[in-house]
Protein backbone atom coordinates (compact mmCIF):
# COMPACT_ATOMS: atom_id res chain seq x y z
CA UNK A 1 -48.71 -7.09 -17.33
CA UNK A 2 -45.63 -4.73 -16.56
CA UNK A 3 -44.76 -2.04 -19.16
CA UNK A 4 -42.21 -2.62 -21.48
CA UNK A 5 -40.55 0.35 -20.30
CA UNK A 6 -40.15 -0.92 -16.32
CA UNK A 7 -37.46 -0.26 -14.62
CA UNK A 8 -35.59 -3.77 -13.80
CA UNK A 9 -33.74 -3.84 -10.63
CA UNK A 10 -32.17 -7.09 -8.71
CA UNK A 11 -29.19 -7.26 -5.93
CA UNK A 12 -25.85 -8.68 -6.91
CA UNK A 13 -23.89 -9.59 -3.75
CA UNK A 14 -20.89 -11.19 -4.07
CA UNK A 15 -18.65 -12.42 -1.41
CA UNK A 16 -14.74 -12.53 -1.65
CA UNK A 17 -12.25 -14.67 0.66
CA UNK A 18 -9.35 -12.71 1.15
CA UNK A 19 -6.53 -14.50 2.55
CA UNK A 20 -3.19 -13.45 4.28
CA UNK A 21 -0.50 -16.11 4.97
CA UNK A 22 2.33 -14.90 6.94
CA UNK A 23 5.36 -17.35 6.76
CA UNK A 24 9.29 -17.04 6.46
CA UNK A 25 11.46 -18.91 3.16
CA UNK A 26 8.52 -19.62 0.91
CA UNK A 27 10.47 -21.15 -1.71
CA UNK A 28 12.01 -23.13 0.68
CA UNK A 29 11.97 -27.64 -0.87
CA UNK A 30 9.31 -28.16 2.80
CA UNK A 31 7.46 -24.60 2.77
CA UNK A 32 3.76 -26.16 1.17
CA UNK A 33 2.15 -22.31 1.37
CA UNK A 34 1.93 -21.50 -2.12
CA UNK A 35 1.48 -25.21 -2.86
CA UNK A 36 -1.61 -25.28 -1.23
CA UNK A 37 -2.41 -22.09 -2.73
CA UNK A 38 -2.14 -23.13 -5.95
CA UNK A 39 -4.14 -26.42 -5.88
CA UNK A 40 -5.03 -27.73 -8.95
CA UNK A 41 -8.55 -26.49 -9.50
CA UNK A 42 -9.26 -28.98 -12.58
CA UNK A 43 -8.90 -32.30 -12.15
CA UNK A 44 -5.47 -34.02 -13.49
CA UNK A 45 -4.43 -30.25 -14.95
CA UNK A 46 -1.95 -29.00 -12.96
CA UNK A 47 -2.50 -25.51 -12.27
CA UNK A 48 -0.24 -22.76 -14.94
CA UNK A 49 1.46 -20.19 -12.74
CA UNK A 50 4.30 -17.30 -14.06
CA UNK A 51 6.12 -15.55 -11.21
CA UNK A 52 7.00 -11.52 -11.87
CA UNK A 53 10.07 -10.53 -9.27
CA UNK A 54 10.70 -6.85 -8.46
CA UNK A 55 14.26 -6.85 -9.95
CA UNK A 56 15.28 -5.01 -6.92
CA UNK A 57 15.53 -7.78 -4.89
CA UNK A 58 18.35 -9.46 -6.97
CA UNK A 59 20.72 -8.01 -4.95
CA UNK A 60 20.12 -9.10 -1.80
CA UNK A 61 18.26 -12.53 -3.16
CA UNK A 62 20.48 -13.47 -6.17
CA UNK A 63 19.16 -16.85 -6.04
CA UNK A 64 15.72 -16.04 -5.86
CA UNK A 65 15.08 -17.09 -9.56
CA UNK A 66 16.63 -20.42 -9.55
CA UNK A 67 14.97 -21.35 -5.52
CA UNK A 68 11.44 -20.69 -7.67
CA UNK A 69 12.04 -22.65 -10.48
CA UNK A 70 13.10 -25.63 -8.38
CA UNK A 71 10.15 -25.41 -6.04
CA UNK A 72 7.88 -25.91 -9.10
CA UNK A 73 9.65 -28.58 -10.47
CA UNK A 74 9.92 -30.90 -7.43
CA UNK A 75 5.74 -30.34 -7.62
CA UNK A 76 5.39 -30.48 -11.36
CA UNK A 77 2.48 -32.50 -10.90
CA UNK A 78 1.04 -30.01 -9.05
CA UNK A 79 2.39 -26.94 -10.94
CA UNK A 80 3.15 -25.85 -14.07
CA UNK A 81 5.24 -22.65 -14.11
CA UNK A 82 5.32 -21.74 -17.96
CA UNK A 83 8.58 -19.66 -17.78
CA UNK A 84 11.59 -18.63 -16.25
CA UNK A 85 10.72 -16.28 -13.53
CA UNK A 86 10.15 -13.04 -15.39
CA UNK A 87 11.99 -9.00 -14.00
CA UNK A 88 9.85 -6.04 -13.43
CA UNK A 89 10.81 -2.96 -12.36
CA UNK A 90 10.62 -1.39 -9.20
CA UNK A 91 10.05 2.26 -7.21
CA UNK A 92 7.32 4.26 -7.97
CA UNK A 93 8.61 5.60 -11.30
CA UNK A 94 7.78 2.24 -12.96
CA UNK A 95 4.23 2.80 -12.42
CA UNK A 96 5.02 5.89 -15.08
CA UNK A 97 5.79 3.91 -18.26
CA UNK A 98 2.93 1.81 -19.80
CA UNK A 99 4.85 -0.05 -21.63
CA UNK A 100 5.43 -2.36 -18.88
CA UNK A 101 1.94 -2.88 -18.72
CA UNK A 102 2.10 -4.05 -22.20
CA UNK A 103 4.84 -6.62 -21.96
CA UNK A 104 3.18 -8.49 -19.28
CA UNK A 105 0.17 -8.77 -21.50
CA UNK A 106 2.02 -9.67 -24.08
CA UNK A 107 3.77 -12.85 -21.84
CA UNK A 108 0.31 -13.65 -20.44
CA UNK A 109 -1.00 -14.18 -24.33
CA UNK A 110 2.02 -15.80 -25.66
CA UNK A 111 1.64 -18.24 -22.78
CA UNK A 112 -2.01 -18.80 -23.21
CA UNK A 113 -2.76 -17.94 -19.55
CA UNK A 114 -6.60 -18.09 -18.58
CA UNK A 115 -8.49 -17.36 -15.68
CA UNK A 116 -7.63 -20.37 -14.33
CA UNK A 117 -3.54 -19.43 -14.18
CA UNK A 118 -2.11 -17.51 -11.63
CA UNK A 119 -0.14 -14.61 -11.92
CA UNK A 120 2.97 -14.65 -8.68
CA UNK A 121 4.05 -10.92 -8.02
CA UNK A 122 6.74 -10.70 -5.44
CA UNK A 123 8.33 -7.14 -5.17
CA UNK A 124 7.44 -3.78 -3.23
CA UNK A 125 4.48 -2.13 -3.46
CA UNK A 126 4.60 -0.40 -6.83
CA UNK A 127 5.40 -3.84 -8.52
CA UNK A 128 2.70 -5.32 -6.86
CA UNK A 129 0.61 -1.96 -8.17
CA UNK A 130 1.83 -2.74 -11.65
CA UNK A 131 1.49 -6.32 -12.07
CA UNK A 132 -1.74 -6.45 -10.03
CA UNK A 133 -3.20 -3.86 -13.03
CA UNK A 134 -2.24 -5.93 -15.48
CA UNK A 135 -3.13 -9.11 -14.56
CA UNK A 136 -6.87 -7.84 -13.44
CA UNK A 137 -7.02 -6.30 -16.77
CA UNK A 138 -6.20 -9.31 -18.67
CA UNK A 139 -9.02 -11.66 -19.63
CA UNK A 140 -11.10 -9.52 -17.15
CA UNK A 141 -8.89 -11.00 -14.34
CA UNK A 142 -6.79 -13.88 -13.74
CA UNK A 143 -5.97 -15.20 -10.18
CA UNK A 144 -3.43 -12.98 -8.49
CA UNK A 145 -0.92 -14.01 -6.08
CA UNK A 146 1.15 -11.23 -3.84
CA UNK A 147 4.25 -11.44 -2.11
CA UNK A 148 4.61 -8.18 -0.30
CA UNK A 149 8.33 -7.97 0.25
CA UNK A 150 8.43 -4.69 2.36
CA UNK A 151 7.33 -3.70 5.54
CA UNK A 152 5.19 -0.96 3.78
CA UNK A 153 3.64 -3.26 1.78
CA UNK A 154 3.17 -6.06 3.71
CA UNK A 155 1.54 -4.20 6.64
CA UNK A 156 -0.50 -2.29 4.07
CA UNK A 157 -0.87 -1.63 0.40
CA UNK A 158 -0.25 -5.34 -0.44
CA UNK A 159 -3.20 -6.49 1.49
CA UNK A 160 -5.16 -4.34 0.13
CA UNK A 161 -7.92 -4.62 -2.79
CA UNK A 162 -6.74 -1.95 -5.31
CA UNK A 163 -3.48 -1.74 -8.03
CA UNK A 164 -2.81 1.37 -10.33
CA UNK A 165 -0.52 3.01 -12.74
CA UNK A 166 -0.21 7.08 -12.55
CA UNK A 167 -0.72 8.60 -15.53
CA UNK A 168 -1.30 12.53 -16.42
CA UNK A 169 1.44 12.90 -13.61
CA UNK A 170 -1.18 11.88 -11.07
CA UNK A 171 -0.74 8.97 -8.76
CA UNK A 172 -2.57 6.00 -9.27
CA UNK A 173 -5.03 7.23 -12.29
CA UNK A 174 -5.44 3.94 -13.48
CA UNK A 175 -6.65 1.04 -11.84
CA UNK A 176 -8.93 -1.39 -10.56
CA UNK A 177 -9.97 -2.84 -7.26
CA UNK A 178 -9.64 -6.56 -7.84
CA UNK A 179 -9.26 -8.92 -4.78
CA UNK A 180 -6.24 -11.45 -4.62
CA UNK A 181 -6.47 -15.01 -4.71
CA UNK A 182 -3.95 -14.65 -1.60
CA UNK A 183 -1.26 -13.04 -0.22
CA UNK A 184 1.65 -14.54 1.37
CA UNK A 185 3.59 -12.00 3.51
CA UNK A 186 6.98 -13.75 4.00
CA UNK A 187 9.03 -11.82 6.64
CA UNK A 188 12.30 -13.54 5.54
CA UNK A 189 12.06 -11.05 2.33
CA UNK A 190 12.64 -7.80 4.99
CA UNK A 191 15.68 -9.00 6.24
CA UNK A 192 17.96 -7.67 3.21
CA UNK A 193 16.10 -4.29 3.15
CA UNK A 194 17.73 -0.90 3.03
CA UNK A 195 17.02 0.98 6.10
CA UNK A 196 14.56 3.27 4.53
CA UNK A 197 12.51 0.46 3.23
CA UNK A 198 12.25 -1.48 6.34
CA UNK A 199 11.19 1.83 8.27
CA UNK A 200 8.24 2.52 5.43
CA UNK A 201 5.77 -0.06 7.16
CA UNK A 202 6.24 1.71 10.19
CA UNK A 203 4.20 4.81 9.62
CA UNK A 204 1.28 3.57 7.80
CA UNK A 205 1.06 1.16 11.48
CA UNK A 206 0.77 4.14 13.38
CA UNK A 207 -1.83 5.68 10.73
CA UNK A 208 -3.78 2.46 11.31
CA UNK A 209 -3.28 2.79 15.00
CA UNK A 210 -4.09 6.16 15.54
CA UNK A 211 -7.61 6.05 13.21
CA UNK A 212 -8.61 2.43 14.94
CA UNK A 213 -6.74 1.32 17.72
CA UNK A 214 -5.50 3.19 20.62
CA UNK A 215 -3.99 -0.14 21.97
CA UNK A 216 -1.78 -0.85 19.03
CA UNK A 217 -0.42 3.00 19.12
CA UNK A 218 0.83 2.03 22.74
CA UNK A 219 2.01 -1.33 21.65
CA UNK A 220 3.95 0.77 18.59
CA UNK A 221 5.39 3.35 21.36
CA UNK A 222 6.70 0.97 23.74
CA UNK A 223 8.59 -1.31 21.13
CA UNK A 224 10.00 2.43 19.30
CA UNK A 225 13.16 1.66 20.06
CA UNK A 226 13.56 -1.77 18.92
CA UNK A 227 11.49 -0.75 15.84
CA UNK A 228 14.03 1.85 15.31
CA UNK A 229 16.90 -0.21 15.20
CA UNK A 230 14.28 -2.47 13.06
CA UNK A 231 14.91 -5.82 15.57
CA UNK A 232 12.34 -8.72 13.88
CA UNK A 233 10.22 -9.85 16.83
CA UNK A 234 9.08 -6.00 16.85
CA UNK A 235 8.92 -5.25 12.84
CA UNK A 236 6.89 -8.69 12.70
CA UNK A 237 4.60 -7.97 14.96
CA UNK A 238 3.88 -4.20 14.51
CA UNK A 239 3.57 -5.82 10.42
CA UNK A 240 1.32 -8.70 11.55
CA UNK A 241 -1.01 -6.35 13.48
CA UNK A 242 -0.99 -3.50 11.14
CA UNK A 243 -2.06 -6.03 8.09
CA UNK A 244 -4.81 -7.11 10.25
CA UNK A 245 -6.62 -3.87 10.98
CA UNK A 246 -6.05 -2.77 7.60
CA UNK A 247 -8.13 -5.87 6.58
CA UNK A 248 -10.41 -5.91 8.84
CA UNK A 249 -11.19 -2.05 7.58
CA UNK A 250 -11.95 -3.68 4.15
CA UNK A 251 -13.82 -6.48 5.19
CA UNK A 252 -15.89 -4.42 7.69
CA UNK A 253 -16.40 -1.05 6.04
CA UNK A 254 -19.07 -1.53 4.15
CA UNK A 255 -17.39 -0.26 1.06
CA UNK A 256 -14.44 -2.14 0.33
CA UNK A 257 -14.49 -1.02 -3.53
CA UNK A 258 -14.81 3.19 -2.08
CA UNK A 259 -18.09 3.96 -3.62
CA UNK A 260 -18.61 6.24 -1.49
CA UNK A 261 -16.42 9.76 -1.14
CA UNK A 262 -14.69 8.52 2.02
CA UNK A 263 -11.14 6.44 2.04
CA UNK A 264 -10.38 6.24 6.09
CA UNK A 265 -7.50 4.50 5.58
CA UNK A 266 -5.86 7.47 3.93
CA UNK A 267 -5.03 9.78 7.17
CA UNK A 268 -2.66 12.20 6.28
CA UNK A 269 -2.55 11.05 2.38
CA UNK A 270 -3.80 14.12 0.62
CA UNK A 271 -0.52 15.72 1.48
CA UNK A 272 1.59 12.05 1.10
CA UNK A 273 0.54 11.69 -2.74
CA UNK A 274 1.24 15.31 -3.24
CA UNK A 275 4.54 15.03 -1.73
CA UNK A 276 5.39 12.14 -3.77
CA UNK A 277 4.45 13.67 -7.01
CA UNK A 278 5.88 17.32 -6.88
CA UNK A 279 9.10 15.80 -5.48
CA UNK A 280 9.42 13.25 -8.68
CA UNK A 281 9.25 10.53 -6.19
CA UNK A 282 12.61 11.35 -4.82
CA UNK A 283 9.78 11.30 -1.24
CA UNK A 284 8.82 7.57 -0.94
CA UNK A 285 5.59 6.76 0.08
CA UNK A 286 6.57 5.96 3.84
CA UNK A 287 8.40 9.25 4.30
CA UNK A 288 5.84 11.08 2.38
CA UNK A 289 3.04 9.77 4.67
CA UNK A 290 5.19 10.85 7.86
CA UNK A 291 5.47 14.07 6.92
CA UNK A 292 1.12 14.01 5.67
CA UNK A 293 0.16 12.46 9.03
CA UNK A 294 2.25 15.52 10.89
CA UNK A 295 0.44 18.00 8.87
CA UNK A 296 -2.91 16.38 9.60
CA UNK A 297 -1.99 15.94 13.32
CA UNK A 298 -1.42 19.64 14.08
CA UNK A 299 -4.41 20.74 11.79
CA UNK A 300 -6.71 18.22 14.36
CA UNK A 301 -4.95 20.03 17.22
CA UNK A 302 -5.85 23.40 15.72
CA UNK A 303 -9.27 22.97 14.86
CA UNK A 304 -9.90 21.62 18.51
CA UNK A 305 -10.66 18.33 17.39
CA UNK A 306 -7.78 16.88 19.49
CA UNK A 307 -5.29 18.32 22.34
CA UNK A 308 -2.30 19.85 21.57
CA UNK A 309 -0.28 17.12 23.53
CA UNK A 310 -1.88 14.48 21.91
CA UNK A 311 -0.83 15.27 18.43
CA UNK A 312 2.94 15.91 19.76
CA UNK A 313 2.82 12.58 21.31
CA UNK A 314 2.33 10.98 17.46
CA UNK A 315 4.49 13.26 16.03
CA UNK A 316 6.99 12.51 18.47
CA UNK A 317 6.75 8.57 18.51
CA UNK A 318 6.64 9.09 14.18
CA UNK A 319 9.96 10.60 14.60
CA UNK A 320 11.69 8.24 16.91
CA UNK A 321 10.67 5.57 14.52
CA UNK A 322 13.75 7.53 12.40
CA UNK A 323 10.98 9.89 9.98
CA UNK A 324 11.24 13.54 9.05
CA UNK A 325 8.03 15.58 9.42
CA UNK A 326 9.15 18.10 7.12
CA UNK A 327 10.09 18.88 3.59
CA UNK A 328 10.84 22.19 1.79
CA UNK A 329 8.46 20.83 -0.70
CA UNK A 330 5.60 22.14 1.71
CA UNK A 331 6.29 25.21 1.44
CA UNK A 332 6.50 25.82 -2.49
CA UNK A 333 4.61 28.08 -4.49
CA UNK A 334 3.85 28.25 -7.70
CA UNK A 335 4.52 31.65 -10.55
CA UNK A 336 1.42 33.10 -8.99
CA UNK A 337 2.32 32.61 -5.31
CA UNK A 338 0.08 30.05 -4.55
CA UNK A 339 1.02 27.02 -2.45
CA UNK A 340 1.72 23.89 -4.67
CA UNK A 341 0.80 21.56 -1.67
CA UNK A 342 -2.85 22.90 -1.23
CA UNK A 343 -3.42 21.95 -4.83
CA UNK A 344 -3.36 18.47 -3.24
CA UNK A 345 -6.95 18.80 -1.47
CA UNK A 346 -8.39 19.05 -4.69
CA UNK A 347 -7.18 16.23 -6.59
CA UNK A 348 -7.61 14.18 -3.61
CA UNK A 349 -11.41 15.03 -3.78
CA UNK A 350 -11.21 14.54 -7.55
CA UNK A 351 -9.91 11.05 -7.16
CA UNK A 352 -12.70 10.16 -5.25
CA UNK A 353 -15.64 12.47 -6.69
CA UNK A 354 -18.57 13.72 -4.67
CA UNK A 355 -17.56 16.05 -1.59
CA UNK A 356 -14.05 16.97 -0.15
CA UNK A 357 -14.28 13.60 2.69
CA UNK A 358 -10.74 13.70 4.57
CA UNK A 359 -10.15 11.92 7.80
CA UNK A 360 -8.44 13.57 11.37
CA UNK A 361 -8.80 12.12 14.64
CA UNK A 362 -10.07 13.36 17.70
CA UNK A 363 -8.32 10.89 19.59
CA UNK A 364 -5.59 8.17 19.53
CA UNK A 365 -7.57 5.78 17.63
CA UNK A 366 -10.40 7.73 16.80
CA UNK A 367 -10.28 8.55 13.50
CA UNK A 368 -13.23 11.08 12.56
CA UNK A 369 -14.03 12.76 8.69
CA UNK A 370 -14.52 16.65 7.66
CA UNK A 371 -15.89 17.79 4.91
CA UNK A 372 -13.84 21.20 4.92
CA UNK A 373 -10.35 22.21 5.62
CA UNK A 374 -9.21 26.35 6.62
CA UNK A 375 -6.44 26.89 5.09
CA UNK A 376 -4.76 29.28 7.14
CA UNK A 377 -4.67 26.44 9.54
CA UNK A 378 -2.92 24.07 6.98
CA UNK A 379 -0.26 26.76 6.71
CA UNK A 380 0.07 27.35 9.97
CA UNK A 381 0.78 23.94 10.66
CA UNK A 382 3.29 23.95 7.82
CA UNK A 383 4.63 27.07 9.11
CA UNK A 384 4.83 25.01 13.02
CA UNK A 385 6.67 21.92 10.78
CA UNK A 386 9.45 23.80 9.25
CA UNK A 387 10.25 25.38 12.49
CA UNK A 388 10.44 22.15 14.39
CA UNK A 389 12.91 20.63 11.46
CA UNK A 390 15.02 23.97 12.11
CA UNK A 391 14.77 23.57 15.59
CA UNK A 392 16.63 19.91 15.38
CA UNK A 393 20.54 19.62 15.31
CA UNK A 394 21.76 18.46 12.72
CA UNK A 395 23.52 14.94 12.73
């Protein structure tokens, strides 16, 4: 007879279908995606749903609210959506202010939602951050649907498995990892973009590219130019394919919830989050990653991981997508004369715990980790940055 005092121990394995739809005019009377999506899953119930838009998107979708409401009600049958379509805020400075956090809690009780609901979050990628909390925090998680309406996060963050708030002035302190019930990346959504927004997508592609897929980082370089002047068949495609490696990373990896002290997927991040945070977000995320991956380029090249030419050839394809590869940020220091940018290697490793993991290449898509970074190097390659931005005329 075992002793009371054994150790139990038994494998949970769970198993998660994540699903991407990619369609245009979802809310269109004949578009059935989120229809089918949200298929009854009781029998003669039809299934409760409240949408959250990114209120950014009024102005180029002013309509948006009243196409929603009249897609549920020709399928009220089907579909019960409880309210009006309901405003969050937008941008990365939303994800500072917990109160928003609170009011969607407080709709999801009022409205009795259960884990059988669904929660509809269409916006950029810090709404879908924000809502995404909330809702997985609620009742221990109710069903999630995204609708990734830029190129940065449809190609990316909102196919992903994780949502956050910041909080202590750090990025993303809060959160879970909570799979969607699905994600519908509707390309229509990009066409009313500003500039800046429909570039964003761009960068994290050739992050994906240059860790994973040489192929897709020559695919990326030849369509540059249309990409540049952000022409659909190219932005869908580059989106499409960037979604789908960045999935496949989850699915594959072996640690889709980052157990581990590794995050692949965040080449040339440690600086990006920095960036974003000592510049008060004025840096988006997209921008901020540009000018991360540069860094990260030029420290592979010195460290002889990778040939010089190599990481000129990214940095020189990341720019004629329209990005800057430098900031005056980067070279800051603080009262004691210490560089406000290197502080950023150490709250990367806190965010993960264990060792200091951060990913280079050694090749066009051949993303490798170190455990270590010199940094002389890193300001050298800071140092190699600003004098390239100096070096460019001025428009």
């Amino acid at each position: 007879m075992p002793s009371r005092f054994a150790t139990i121990n038994r494998n949970i394995r769970l198993d998660f279908n994540h699903r991407v739809y990619f369609t245009r005019d979802s809310f269109s009377p004949t578009n059935e995606t989120l229809a089918d999506i949200l298929q009854p899953k009781r029998k003669g119930q039809p299934t409760k749903a409240i949408v959250y838009i990114d209120e950014g998107l009024l102005d180029s979708m002013p309509n948006l609210p009243k196409q929603i409401e009249s897609y549920f009600r020709s399928r009220e049958d089907r579909l019960d959506l409880v309210c009006s379509p309901k405003f969050s805020s937008g941008g990365e400075p939303a994800k500072n202010n917990f109160d928003y956090i609170e009011r969607i809690w407080t709709d999801l009780n009022e409205h009795a939602m259960c884990r059988h609901s669904y929660v509809i979050v269409i916006g950029g990628g810090a709404a879908l951050d924000m809502v995404g909390f909330a809702t997985a925090t609620a009742h221990r998680g109710l069903r999630l649907v995204r609708f990734p309406t830029t190129s940065l996060s449809q190609g990316d963050g909102g196919v992903g498995v994780k949502n956050g708030v910041n909080y202590f002035g750090k990025k993303n302190w809060v959160g879970t990892f909570a799979v969607p019930d699905a994600v519908v990346n509707d390309f229509s959504f990009l066409r009313g973009l500003p500039s800046n927004q429909k570039r964003a997508g761009f960068v994290e592609a050739v992050k994906v590219a240059l860790i994973r897929d040489r192929s897709f980082f020559e695919q990326i370089e030849e369509r540059a130019d249309e990409l540049a002047t952000f022409e659909m068949d190219a932005m869908e495609q580059v989106i499409r394919k960037s979604a789908a490696l960045h999935l496949d990373h989850i699915a594959s990896s072996g640690d889709p919830f980052e157990k581990g002290s590794a995050r692949p997927l965040d080449f040339g991040h440690w600086v990006a989050h920095k960036l974003e945070q000592l510049s008060d977000f004025r840096i988006g995320h997209g921008d901020a990653v540009a000018i991360g991956l540069a860094v990260d380029l030029l420290y592979s090249a010195r460290i002889g991981l990778v040939k010089e030419a190599t990481a000129y050839r990214a940095i020189d394809l990341i720019e004629r997508l329209g990005f800057s590869t430098y900031d005056t940020i980067l070279h800051q220091v603080d009262k004691d004369d210490i560089s406000v940018i290197l502080k950023g290697l150490d709250e990367f490793r806190e965010h993960l715990g264990g060792e200091l993991t951060i990913t280079l290449i050694q090749g066009i898509g051949e993303g490798v980790e170190v455990h270590a970074m010199d940094k002389m190097h890193i300001k050298s390659a800071l140092d190699e940055l600003r004098e390239r931005h100096l070096a460019i005329p001025a428009k």
